[in-house]
C-alpha atoms as a PDB file:
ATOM      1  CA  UNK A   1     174.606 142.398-111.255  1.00  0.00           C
ATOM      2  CA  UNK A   2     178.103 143.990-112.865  1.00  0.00           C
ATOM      3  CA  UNK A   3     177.149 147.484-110.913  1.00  0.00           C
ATOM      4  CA  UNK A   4     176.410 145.652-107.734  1.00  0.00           C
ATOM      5  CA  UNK A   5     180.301 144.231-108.146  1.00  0.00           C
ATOM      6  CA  UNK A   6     181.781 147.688-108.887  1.00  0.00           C
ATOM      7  CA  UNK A   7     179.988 149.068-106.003  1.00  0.00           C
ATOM      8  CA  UNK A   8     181.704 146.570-104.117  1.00  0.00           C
ATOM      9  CA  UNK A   9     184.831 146.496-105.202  1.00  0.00           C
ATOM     10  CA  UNK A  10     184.737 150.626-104.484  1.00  0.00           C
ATOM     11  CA  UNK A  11     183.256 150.108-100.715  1.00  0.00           C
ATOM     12  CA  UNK A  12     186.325 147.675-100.589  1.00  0.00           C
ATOM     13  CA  UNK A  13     189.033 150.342-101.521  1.00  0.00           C
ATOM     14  CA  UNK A  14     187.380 152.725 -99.849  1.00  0.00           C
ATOM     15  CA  UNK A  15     187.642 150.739 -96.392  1.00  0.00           C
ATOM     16  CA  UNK A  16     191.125 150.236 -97.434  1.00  0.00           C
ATOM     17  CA  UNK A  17     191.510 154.167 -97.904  1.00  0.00           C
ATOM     18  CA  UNK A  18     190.016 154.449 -94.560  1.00  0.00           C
ATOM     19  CA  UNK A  19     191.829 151.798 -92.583  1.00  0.00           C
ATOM     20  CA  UNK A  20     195.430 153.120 -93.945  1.00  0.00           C
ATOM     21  CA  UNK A  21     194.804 156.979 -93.175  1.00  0.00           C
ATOM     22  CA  UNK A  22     193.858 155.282 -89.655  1.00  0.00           C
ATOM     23  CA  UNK A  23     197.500 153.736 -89.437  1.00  0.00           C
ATOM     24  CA  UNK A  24     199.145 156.610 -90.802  1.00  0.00           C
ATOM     25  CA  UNK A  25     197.425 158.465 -87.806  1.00  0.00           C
ATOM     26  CA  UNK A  26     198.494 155.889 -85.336  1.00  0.00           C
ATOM     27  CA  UNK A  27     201.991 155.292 -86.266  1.00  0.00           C
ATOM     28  CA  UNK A  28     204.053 158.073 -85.135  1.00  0.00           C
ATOM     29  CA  UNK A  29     202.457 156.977 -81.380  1.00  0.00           C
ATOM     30  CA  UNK A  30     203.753 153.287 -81.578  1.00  0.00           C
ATOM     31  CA  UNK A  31     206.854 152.250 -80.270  1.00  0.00           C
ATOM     32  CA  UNK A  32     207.939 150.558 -83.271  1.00  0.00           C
ATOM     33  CA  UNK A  33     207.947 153.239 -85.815  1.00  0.00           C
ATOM     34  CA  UNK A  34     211.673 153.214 -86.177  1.00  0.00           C
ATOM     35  CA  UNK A  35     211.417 150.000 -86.975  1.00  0.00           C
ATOM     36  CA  UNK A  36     208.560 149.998 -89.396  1.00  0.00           C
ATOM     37  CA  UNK A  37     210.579 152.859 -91.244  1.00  0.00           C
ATOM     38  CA  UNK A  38     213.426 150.571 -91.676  1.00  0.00           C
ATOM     39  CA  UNK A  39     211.181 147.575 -92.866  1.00  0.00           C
ATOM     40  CA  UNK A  40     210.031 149.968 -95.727  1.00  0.00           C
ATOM     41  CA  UNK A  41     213.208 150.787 -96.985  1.00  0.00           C
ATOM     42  CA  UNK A  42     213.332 147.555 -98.722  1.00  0.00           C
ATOM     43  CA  UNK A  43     211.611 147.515-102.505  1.00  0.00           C
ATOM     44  CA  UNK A  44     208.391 146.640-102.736  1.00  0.00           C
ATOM     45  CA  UNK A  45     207.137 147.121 -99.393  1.00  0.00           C
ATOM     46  CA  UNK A  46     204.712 149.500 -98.661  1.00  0.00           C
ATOM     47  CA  UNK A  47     203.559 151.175 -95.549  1.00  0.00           C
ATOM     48  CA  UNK A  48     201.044 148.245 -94.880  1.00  0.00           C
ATOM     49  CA  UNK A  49     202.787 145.493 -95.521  1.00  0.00           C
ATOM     50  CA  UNK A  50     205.549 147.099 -93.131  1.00  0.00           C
ATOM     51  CA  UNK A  51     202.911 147.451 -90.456  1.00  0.00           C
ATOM     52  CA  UNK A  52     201.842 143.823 -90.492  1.00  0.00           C
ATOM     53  CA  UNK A  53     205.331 142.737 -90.987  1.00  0.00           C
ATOM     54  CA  UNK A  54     206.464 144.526 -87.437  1.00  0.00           C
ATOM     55  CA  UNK A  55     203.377 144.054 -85.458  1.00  0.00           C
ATOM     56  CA  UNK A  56     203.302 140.118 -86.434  1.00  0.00           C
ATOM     57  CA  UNK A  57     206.990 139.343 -85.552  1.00  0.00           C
ATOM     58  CA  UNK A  58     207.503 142.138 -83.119  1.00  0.00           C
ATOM     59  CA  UNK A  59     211.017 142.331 -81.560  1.00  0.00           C
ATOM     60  CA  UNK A  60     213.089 141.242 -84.333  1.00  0.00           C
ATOM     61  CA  UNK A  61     216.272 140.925 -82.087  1.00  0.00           C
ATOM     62  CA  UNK A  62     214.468 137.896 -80.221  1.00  0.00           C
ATOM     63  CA  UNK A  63     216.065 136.141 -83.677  1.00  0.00           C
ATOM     64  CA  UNK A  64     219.522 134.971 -82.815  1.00  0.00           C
ATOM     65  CA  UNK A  65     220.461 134.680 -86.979  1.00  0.00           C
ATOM     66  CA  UNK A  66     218.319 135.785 -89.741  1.00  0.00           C
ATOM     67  CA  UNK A  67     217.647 131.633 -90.767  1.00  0.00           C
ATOM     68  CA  UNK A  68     215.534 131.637 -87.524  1.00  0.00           C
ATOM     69  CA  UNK A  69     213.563 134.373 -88.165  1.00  0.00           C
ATOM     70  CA  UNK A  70     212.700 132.672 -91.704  1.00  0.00           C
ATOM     71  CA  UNK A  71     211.904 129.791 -89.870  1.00  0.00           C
ATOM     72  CA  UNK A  72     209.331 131.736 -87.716  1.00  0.00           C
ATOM     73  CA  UNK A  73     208.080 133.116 -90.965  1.00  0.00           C
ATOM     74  CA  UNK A  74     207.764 129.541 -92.926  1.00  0.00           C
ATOM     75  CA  UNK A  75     210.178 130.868 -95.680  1.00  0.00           C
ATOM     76  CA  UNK A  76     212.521 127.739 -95.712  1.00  0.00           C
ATOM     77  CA  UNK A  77     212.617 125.504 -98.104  1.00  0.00           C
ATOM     78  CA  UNK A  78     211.208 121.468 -96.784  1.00  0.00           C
ATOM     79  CA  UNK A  79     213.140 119.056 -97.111  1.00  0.00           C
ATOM     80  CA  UNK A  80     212.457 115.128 -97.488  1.00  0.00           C
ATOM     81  CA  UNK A  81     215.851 112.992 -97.024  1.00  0.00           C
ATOM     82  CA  UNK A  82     216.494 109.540 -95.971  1.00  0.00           C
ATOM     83  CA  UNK A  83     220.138 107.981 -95.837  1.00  0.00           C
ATOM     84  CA  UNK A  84     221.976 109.877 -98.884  1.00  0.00           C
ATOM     85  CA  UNK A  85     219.147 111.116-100.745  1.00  0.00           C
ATOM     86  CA  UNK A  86     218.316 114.253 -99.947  1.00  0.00           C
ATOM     87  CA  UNK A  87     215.731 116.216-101.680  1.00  0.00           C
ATOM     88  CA  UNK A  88     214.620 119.602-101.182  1.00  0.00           C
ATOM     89  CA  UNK A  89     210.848 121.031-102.174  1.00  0.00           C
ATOM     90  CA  UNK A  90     208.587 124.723-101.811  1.00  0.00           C
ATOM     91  CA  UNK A  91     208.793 126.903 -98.585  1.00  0.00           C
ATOM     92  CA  UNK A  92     206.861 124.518 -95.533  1.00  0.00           C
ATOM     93  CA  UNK A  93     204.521 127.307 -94.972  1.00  0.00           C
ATOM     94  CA  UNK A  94     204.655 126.081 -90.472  1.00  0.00           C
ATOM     95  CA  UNK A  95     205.214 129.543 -89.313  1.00  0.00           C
ATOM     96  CA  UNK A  96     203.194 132.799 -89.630  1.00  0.00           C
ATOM     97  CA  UNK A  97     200.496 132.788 -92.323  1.00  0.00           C
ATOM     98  CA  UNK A  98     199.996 136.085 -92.227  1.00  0.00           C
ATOM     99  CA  UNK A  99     203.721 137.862 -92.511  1.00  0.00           C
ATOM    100  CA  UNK A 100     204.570 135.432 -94.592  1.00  0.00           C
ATOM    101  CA  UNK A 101     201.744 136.764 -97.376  1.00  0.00           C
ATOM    102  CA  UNK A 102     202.555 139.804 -96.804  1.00  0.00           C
ATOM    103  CA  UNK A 103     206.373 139.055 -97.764  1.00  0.00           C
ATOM    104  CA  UNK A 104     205.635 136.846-100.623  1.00  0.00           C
ATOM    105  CA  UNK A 105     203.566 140.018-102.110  1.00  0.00           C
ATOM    106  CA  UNK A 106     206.056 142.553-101.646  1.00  0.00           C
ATOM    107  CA  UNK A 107     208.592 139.738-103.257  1.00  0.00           C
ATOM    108  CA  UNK A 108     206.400 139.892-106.959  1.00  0.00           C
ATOM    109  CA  UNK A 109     206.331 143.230-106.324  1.00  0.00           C
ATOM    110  CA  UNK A 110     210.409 143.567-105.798  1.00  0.00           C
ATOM    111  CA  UNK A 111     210.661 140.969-109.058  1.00  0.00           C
ATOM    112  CA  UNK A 112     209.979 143.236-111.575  1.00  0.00           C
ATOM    113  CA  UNK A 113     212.049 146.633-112.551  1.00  0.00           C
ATOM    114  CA  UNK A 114     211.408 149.527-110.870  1.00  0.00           C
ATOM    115  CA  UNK A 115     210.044 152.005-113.137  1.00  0.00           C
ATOM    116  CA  UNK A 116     208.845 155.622-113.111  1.00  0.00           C
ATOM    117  CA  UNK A 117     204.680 155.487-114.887  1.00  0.00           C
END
């Protein structure tokens, strides 16, 4: 049973091997590569989560302010108020599932010190 779950986990890094030589391939063809580039110069954000990043909000000048496009990406915090109380909780999670995990991964990642291993 525990080989059966290495195997797997091995077929699973090898599709992800696969599927990012297959974007590397692709990328200098798509339109958005500048932007992709740019995306990645931020810590903790790799070539994929770049990728999905761009190709899931697409034109990011469609965002008149940068609390719009956070709205898009369900990265504001809610908020419950009534009268004078106001009282604010976790990110509302509306917008774009997918970005948005993306992000929140790259985020851990950028939490800790960078370090050479």
């Amino acid at each position: 049973m525990l080989q059966d779950y290495i195997h797997a986990v091995d077929d699973g890094e090898a599709r992800l091997a696969r599927l990012e030589q297959q974007i590397e391939e692709l990328l200098p063809s798509w339109s958005m590569t500048p932007v992709v580039e740019a995306v990645q110069a931020m810590r903790g954000v790799g070539l994929a989560v770049a990728v999905t990043v761009v190709a899931e909000v697409g034109d990011f000048s469609r965002f008149a302010n940068p609390r719009q496009l956070m709205a898009y990406l369900g990265l504001v915090p809610s908020e419950h108020s009534s009268g004078q109380s106001v009282r604010r909780g976790g990110i509302t999670k509306a917008g774009n599932a997918l970005a948005r995990r993306v992000l929140i991964e790259g985020a851990w990642t950028y939490r800790m010190q960078a370090r050479v291993s």
